[in-house]
Protein backbone atom coordinates (compact mmCIF):
# COMPACT_ATOMS: atom_id res chain seq x y z
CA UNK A 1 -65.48 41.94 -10.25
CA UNK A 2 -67.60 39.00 -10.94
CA UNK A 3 -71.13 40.93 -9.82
CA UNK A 4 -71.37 42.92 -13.10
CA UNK A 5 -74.17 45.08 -11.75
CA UNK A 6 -71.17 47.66 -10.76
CA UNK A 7 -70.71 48.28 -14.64
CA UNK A 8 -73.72 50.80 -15.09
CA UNK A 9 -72.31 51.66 -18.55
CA UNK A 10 -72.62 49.88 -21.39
CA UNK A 11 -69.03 51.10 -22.07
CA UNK A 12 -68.01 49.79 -18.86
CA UNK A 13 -69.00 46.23 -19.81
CA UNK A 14 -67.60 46.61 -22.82
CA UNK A 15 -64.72 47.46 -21.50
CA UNK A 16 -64.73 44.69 -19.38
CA UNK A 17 -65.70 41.98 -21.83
CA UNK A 18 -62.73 42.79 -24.11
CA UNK A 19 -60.42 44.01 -21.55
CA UNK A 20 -60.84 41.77 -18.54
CA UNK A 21 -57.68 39.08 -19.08
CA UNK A 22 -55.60 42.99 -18.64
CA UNK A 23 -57.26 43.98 -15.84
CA UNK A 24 -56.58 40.46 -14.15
CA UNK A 25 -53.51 40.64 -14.90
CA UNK A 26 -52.82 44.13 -13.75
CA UNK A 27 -54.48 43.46 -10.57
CA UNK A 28 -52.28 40.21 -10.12
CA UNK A 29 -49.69 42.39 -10.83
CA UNK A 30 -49.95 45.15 -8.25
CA UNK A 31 -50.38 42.20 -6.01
CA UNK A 32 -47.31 40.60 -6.86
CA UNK A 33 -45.26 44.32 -6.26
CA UNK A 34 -47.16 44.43 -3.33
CA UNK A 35 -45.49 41.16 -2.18
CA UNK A 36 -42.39 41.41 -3.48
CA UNK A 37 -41.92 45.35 -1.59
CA UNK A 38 -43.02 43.11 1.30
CA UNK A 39 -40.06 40.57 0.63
CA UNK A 40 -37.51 43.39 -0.07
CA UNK A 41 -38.57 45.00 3.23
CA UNK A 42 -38.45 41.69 5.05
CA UNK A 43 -34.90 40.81 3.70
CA UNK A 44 -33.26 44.32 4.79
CA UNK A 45 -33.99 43.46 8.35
CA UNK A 46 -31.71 40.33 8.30
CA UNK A 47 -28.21 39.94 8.82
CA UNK A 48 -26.20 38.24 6.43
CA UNK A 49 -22.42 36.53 7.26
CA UNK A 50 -19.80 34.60 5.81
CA UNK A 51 -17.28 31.93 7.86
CA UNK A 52 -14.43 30.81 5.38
CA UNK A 53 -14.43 27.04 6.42
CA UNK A 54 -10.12 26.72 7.57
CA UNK A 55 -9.42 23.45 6.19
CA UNK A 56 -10.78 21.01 3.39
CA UNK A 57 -11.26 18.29 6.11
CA UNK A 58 -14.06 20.45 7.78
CA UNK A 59 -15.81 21.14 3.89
CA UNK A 60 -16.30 17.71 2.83
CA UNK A 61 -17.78 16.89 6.64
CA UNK A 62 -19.74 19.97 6.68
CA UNK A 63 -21.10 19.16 2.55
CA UNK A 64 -22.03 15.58 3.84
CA UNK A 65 -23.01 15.78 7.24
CA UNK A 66 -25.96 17.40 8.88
CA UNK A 67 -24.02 19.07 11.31
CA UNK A 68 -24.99 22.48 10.05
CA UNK A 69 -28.72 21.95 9.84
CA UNK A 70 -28.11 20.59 13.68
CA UNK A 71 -26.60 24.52 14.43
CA UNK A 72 -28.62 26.41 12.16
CA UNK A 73 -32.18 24.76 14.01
CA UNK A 74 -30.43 25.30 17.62
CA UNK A 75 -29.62 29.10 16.40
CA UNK A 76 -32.95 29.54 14.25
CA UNK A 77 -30.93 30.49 11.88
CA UNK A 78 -30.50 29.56 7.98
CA UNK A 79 -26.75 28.37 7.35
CA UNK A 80 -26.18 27.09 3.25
CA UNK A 81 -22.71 25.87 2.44
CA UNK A 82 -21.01 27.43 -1.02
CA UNK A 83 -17.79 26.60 -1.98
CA UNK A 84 -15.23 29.03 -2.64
CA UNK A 85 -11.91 29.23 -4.47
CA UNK A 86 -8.81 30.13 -3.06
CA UNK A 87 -5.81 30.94 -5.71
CA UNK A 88 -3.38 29.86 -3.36
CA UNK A 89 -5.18 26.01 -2.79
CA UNK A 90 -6.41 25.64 -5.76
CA UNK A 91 -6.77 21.96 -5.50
CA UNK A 92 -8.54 22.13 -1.91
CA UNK A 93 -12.51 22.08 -1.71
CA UNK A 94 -13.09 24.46 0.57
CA UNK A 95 -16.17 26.31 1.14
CA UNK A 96 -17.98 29.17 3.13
CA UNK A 97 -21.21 28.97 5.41
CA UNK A 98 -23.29 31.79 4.96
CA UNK A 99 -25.56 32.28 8.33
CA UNK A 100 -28.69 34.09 8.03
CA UNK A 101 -30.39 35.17 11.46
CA UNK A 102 -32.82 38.14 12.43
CA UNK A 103 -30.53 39.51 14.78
CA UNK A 104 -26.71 39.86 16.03
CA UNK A 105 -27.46 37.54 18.80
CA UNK A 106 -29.07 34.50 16.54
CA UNK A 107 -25.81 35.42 14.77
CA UNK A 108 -23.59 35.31 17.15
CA UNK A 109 -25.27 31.83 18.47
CA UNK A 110 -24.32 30.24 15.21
CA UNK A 111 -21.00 31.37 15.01
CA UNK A 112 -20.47 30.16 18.45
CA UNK A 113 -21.50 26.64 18.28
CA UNK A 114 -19.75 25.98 14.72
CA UNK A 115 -16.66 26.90 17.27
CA UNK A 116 -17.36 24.60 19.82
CA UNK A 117 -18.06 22.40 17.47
CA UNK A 118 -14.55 22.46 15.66
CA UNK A 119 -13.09 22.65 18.89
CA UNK A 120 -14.68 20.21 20.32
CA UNK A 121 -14.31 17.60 17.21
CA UNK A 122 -11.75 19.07 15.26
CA UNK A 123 -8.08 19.02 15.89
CA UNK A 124 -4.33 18.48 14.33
CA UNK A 125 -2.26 15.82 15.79
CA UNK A 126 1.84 15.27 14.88
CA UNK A 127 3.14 11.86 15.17
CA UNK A 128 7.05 11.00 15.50
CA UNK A 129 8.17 7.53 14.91
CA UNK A 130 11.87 7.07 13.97
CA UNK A 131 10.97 4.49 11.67
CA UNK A 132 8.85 6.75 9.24
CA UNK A 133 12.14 7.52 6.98
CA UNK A 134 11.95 3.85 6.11
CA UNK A 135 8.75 4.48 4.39
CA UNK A 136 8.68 3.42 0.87
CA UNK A 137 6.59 5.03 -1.86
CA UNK A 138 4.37 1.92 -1.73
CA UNK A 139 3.79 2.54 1.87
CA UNK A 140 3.52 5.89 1.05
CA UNK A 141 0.92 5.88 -0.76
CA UNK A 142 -1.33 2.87 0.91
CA UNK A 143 -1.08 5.12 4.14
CA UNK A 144 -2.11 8.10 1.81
CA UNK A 145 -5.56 6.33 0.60
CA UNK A 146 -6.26 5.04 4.15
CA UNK A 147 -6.62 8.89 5.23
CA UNK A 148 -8.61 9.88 2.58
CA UNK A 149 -10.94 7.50 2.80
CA UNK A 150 -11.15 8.33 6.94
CA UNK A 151 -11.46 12.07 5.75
CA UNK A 152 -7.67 12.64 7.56
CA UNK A 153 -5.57 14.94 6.02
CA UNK A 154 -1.97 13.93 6.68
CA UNK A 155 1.36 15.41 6.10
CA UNK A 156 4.46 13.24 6.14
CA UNK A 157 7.68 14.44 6.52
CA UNK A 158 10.54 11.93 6.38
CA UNK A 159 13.16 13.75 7.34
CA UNK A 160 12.06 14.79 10.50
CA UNK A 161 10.63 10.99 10.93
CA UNK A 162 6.55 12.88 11.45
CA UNK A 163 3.57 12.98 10.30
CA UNK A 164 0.68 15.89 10.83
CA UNK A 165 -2.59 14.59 10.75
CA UNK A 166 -5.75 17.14 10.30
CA UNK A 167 -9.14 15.88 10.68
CA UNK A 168 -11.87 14.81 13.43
CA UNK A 169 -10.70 13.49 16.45
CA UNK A 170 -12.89 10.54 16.06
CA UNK A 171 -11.18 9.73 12.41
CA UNK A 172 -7.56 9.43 14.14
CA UNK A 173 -7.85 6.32 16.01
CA UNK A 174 -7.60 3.88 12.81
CA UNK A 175 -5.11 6.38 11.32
CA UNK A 176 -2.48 6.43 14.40
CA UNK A 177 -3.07 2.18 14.31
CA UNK A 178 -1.76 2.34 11.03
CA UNK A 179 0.73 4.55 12.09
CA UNK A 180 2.32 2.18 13.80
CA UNK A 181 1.23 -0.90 12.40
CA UNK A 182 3.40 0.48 9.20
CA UNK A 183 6.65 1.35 11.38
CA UNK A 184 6.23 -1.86 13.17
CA UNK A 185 6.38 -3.38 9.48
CA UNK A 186 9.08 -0.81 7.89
CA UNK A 187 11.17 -1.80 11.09
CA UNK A 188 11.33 -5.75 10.86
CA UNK A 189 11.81 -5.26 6.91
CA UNK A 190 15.09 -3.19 7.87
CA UNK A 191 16.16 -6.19 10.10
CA UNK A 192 15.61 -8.35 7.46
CA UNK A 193 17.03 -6.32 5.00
CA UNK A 194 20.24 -6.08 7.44
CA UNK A 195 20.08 -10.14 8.10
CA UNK A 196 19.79 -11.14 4.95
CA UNK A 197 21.77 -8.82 2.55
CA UNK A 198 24.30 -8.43 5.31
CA UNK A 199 26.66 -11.21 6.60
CA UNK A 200 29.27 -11.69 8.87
CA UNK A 201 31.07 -15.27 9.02
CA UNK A 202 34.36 -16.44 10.38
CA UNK A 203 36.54 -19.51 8.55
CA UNK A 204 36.98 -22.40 11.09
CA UNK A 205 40.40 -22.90 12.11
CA UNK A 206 40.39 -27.08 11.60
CA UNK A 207 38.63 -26.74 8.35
CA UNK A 208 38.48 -23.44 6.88
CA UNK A 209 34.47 -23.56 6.39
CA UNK A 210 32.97 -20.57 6.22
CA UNK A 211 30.61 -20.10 9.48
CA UNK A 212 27.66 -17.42 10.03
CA UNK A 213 27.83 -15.75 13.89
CA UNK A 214 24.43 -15.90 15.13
CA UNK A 215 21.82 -13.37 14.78
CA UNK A 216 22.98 -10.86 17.99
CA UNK A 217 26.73 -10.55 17.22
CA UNK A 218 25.74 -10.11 13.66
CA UNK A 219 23.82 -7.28 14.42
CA UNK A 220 26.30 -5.38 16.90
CA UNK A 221 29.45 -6.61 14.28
CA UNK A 222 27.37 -4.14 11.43
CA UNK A 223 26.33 -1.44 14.09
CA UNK A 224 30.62 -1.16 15.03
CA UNK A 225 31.29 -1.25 11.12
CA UNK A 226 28.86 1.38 9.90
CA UNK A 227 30.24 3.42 12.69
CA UNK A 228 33.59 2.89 11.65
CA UNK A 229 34.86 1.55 15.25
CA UNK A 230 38.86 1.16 15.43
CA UNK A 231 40.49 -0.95 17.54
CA UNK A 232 39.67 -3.73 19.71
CA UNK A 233 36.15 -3.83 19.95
CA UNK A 234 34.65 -6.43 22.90
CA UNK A 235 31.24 -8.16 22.53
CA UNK A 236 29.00 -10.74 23.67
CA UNK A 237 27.08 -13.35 21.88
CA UNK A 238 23.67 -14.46 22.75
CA UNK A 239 24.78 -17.07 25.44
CA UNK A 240 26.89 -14.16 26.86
CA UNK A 241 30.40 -15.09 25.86
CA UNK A 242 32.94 -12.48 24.82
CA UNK A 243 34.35 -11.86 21.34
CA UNK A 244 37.32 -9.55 20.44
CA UNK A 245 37.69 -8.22 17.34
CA UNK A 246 39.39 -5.76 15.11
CA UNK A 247 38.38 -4.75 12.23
CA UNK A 248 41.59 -2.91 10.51
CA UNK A 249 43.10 -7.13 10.20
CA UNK A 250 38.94 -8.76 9.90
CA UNK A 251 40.30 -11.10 12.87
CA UNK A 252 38.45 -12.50 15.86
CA UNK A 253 40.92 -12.87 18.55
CA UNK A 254 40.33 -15.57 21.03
CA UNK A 255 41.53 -17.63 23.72
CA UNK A 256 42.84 -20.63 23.62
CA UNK A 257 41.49 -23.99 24.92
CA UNK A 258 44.45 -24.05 27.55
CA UNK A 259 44.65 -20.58 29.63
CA UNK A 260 48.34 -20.13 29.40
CA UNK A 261 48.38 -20.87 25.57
CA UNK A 262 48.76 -17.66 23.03
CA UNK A 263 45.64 -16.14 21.95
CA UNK A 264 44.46 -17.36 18.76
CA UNK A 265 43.35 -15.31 15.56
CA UNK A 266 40.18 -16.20 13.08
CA UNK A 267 39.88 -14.70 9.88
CA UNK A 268 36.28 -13.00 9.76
CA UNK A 269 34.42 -11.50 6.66
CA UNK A 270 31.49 -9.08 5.95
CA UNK A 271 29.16 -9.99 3.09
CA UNK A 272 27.78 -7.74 1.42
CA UNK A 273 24.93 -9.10 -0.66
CA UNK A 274 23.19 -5.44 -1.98
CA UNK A 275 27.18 -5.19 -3.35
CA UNK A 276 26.65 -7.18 -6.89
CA UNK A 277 30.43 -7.91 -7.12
CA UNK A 278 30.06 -9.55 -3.37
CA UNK A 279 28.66 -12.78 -5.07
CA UNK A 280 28.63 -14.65 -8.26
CA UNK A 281 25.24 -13.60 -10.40
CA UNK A 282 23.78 -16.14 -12.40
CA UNK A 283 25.80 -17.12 -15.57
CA UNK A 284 23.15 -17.03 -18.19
CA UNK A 285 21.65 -13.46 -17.51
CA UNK A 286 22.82 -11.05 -19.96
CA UNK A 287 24.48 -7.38 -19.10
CA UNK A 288 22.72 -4.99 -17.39
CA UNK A 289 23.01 -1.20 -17.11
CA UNK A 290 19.93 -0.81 -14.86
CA UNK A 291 19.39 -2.21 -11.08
CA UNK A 292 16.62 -4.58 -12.52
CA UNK A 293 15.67 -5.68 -16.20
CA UNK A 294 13.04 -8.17 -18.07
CA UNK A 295 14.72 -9.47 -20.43
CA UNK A 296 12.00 -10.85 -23.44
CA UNK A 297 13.11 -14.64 -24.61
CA UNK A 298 10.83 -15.24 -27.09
CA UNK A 299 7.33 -15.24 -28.72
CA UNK A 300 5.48 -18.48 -29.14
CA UNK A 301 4.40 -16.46 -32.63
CA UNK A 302 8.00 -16.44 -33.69
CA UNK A 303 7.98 -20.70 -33.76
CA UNK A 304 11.76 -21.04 -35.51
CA UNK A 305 13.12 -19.16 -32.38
CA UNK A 306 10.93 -20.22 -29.84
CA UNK A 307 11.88 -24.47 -30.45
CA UNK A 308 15.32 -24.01 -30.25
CA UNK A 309 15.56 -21.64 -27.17
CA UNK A 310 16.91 -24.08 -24.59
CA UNK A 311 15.69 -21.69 -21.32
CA UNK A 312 12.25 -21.53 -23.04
CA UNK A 313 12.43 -25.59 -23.42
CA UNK A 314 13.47 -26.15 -20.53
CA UNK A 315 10.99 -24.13 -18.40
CA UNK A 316 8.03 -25.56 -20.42
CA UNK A 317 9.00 -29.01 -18.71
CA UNK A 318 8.59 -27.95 -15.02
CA UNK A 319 6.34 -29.78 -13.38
CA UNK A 320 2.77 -28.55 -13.54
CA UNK A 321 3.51 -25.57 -16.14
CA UNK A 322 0.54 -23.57 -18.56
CA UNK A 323 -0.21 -25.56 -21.72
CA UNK A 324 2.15 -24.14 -24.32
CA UNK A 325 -0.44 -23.42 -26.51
CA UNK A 326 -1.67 -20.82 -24.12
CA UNK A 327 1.66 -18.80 -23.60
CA UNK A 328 2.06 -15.57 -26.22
CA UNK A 329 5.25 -14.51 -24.55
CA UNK A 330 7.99 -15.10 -21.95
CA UNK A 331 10.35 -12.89 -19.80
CA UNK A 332 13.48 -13.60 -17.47
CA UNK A 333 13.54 -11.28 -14.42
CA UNK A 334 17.30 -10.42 -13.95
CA UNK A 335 17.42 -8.39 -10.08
CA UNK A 336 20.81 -8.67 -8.59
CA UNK A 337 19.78 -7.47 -5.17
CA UNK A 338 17.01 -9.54 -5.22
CA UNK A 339 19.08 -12.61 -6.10
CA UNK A 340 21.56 -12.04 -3.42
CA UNK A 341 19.09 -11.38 -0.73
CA UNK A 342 17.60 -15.02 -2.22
CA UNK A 343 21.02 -16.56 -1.57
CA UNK A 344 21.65 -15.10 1.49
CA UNK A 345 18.30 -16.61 2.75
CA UNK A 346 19.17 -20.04 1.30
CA UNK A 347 22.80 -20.12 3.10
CA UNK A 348 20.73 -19.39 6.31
CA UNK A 349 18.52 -22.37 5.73
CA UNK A 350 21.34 -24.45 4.61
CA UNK A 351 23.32 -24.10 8.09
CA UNK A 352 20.45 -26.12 9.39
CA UNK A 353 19.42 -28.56 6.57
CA UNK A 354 16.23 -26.61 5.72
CA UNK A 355 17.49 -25.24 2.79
CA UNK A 356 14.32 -26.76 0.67
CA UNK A 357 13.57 -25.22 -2.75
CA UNK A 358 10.46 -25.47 -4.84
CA UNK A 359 9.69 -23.83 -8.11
CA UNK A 360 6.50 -22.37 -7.43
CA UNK A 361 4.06 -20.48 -9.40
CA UNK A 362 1.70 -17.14 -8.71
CA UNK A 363 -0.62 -14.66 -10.67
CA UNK A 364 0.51 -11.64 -11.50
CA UNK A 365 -1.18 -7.64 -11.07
CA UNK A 366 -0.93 -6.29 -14.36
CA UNK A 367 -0.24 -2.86 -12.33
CA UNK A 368 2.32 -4.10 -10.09
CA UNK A 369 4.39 -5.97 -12.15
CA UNK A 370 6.83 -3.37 -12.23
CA UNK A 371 6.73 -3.16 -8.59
CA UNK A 372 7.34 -6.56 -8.18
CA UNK A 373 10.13 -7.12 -10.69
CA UNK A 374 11.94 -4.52 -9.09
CA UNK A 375 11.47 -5.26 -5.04
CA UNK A 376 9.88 -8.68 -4.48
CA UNK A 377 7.06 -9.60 -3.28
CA UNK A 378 5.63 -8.09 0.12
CA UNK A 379 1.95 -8.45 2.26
CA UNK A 380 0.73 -5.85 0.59
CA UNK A 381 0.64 -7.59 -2.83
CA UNK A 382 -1.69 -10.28 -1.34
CA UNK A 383 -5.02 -10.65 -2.67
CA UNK A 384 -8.30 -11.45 -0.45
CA UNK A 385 -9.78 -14.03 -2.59
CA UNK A 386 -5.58 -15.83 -2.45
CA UNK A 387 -5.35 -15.52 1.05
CA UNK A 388 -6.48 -18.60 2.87
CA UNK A 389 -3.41 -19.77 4.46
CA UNK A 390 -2.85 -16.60 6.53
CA UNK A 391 -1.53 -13.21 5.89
CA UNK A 392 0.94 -12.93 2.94
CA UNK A 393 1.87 -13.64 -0.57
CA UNK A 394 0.15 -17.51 -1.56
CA UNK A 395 2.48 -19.47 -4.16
CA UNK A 396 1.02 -22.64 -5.90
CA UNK A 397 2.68 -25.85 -7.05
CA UNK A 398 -0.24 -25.95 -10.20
CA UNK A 399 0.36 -23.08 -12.70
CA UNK A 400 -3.35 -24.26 -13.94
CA UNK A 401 -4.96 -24.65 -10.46
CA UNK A 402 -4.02 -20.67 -9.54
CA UNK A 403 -5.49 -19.97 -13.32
CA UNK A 404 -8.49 -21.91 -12.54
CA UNK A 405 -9.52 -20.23 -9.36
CA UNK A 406 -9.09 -17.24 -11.40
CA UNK A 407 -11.47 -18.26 -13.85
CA UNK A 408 -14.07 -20.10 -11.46
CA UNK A 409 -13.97 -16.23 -9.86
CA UNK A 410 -14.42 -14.81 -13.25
CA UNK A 411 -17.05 -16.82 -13.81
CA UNK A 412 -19.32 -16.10 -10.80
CA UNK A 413 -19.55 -12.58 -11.14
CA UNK A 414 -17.25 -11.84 -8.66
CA UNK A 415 -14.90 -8.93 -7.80
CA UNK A 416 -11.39 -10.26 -8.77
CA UNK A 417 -8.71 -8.74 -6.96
CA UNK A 418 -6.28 -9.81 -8.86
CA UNK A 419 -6.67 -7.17 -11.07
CA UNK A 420 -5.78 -8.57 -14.83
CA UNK A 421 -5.24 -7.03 -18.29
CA UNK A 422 -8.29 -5.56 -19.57
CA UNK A 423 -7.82 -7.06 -22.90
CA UNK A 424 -10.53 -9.68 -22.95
CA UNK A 425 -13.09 -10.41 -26.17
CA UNK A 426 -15.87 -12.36 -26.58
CA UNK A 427 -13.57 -15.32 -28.26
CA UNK A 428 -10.80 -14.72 -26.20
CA UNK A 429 -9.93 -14.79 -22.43
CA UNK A 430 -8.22 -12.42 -20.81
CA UNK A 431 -4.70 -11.78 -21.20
CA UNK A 432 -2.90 -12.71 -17.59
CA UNK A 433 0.81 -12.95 -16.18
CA UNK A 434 2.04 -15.68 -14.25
CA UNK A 435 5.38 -15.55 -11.96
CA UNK A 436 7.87 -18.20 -12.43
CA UNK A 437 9.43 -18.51 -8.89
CA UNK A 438 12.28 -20.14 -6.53
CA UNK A 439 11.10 -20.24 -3.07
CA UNK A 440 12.91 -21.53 0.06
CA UNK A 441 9.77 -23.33 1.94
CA UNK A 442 12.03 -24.46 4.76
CA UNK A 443 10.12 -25.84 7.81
CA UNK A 444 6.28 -25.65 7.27
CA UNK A 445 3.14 -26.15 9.18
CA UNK A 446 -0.60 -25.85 8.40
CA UNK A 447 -1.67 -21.85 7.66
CA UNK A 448 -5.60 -20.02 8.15
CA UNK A 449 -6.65 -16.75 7.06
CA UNK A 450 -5.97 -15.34 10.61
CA UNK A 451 -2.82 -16.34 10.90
CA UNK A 452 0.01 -13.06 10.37
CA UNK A 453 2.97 -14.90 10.54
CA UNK A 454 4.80 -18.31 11.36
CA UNK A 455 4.43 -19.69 14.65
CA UNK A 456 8.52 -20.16 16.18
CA UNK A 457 10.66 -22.14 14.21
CA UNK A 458 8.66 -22.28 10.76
CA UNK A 459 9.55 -20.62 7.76
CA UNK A 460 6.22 -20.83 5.79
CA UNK A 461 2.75 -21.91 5.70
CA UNK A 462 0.39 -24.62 4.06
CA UNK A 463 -2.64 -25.99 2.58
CA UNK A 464 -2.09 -29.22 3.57
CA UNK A 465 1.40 -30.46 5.56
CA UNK A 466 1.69 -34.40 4.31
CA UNK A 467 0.82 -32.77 0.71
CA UNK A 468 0.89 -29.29 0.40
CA UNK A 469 0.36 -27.38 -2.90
CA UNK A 470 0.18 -24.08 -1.40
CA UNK A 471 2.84 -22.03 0.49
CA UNK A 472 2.78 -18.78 1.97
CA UNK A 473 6.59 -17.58 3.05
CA UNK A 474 7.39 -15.91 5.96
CA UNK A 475 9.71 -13.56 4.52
CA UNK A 476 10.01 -11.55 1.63
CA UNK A 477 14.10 -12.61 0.76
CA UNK A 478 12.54 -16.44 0.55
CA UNK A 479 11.21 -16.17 -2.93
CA UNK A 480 12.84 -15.06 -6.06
CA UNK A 481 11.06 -14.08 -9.11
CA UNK A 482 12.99 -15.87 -12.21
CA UNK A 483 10.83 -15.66 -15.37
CA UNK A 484 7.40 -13.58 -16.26
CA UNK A 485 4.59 -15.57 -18.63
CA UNK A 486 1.75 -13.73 -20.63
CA UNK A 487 -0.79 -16.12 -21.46
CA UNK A 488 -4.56 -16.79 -22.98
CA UNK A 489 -6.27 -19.76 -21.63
CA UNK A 490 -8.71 -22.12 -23.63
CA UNK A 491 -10.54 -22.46 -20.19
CA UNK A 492 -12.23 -18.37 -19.57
């Protein structure tokens, strides 16, 4: 159209002066129809399908991988991911890949290696443990975040002591080392929880002192009594003697020093410390109508009642405390079970002189204060940048040298994992909690950061064993949590 020679008519190229953008146009146009009839024709000769994805496990690794792009080149086919909604999961992300091929057979090529695929790599897995009913919520849900961040789905069923896991195959190694890392853990708390909140002692015949059996007839003693046993019932100790008891009189029955001399009878008693009228609770805690309280004892704001508060006084003179000036408020933690456990530990450390007690101090996690009020402290509440003495809550001697690492933390831009109060200004530091504890150090010896428990015979770790100013106990039942302090240091 350019060679205007084929416009013989003056109306022609008249025409085509004022008239050529149209013609373009239309010419572009029959082009594009031309095309598009060409695209319409192409697209009724593929084959279109849809494969519902089974499981939200597969949808997230099929969004983020490119395992699909792997299928749909070995199938030259297309294959696009778009999620669909199911009414009956409506919190699942699930999702649909739609194959495109030119004929059955590219079709049925896809649809065949996204099966040996999932077989292949995809798979459910149910693990029994008996020890899974002793999960705690806490466990709970640590195990829960440790699956979703290995893209497991997991299903736990306590009563049945199982859990389903759904996922990869290659996800479920970490996940079944968890497993039974956590029962492992669950199980030795259960001990605990039996040696320390349960006791059986007998009264010594010469001088009527109360006397703890050792660990093994302890353990088969409870086992006969929450199986309600009658009659005589015949044990052994660890060294392999025999014991007779019965439990309707709470008498051992045992044999005289001279063979033909009558049998002689010992009083026994069980102690049971998660029973608060088994043991005397402390005398200045006030009533209680709940398993656990914090009981508030005074403002620092409220100056008339705060000076004359003898508790407050008197736990502003420990050794090492916060600078008064710095403490807004203070709490007593009143925990019965917690306290009995705490005494039950210290009578086990007193039968062999290592009954030694330190008031000890550590930083609290604004969101598991709660948490630690009402059950203690446990591993889990350990922090990484608090933790190099070995594996397990770290106490300190120096209320200011745990708020100074804080601060030196805070103050380097790093991550603290302690995570405080967001309620910091720029004239103000950040508002923090600090524990106020009793812990029975016992016998100690030097900790490090790979260290998961104490070596035979030791009860805690240390910093530093001729002066040590950190401790980290090797059991829960050695500390007990007395008072909670919110405070502002001048130092941020």
């Amino acid at each position: 159209m350019k060679n205007l020679d084929i416009f013989r008519d003056a109306e022609l190229r008249f025409i085509y002066r004022h008239h050529r953008h149209i013609l373009l146009v239309q010419c572009f146009q029959e082009k594009f129809e031309m095309v598009k009839g060409r695209i319409q024709k192409m697209r009724s000769q593929l084959l279109t399908t849809l494969l519902p994805v089974k499981s939200p496990i597969l949808s997230r690794y099929y969004s983020r991988s490119n395992e699909i792009q792997r299928i749909a080149a070995a199938s030259t086919c297309t294959i696009t991911a778009e999620q669909r909604i199911d009414h009956n999961r409506p919190n699942d992300y699930l999702i649909n890949l739609k194959i495109i091929g030119r004929s059955p057979d590219k079709i049925d090529t896809a649809q065949r290696l996204i099966k040996e695929f999932e077989e292949q790599k995809y798979s459910t897995r149910k693990i029994h443990n008996n020890d899974i009913n002793l999960f705690t919520e806490q466990d709970i849900e640590l195990f829960q975040n440790e699956c979703n961040t290995c893209n497991v789905s997991c299903t736990i069923d306590q009563t049945h002591n199982s859990i389903e896991l759904e996922g990869l195959s290659g996800d479920f190694i970490q996940i079944e080392k968890m497993i039974y890392d956590l029962c492992l853990i669950v199980a030795r708390r259960a001990l605990d929880d039996i040696q320390y909140s349960i006791q059986w002692i007998y009264y010594d015949i010469s001088t009527n002192k109360p006397i703890m059996y050792d660990k093994i007839i302890q353990q088969q003693l409870e086992n006969c009594y929450t199986k309600k046993q009658k009659g005589l019932i015949n044990l052994k100790d660890q060294l392999g003697y025999n014991h007779i008891f019965n439990f309707d009189k709470m008498i051992e029955i045992t044999q005289g020093k001279n063979l033909n001399s009558s049998p002689i009878t010992i009083n026994i008693e069980r102690r049971d410390f998660k029973n608060p009228q088994s043991i005397q609770l402390p005398t200045h805690w006030t009533p209680m109508t709940k398993p656990w309280d914090r009981v508030l004892l005074g403002r620092r704001d409220n100056i008339n009642e705060w000076k004359v508060n003898t508790e407050i006084q008197r736990l502003l003179q420990l050794p090492e405390m916060l600078s008064e000036s710095w403490i807004i408020e203070i709490h007593r933690i009143q925990n019965p079970r917690l306290f009995q456990q705490y005494v039950a530990y210290k009578e086990k450390l007193a039968a062999r002189s290592q009954d030694t007690e330190r008031i000890l101090y550590r930083l609290a996690q604004v969101d598991l204060i709660d948490d630690m009020c009402a059950n203690g402290f446990n591993e889990s509440h350990n922090d990484s940048a608090f933790s190099a003495y070995g594996h397990g809550c770290h106490y300190y001697c120096k209320a200011k040298e745990i708020n100074r690492t804080a601060t030196l933390l805070a103050q380097s831009h790093q991550t603290i994992p302690i995570r405080l109060q967001q309620q910091q200004t720029p004239s103000k530091s950040p508002r923090r909690y600090l524990f106020v504890c009793k812990v029975l150090v016992g016998r100690y010896t030097r900790g490090d950061p790979s260290m998961k428990t104490c070596p035979p015979g030791y009860d805690s770790l240390v910093d530093n064993i001729l002066s040590p100013e950190v401790f980290v106990p090797s059991h829960d039942t050695q500390v007990l949590p007395e008072y909670l302090i919110a405070y502002q240091s001048d130092i941020f």
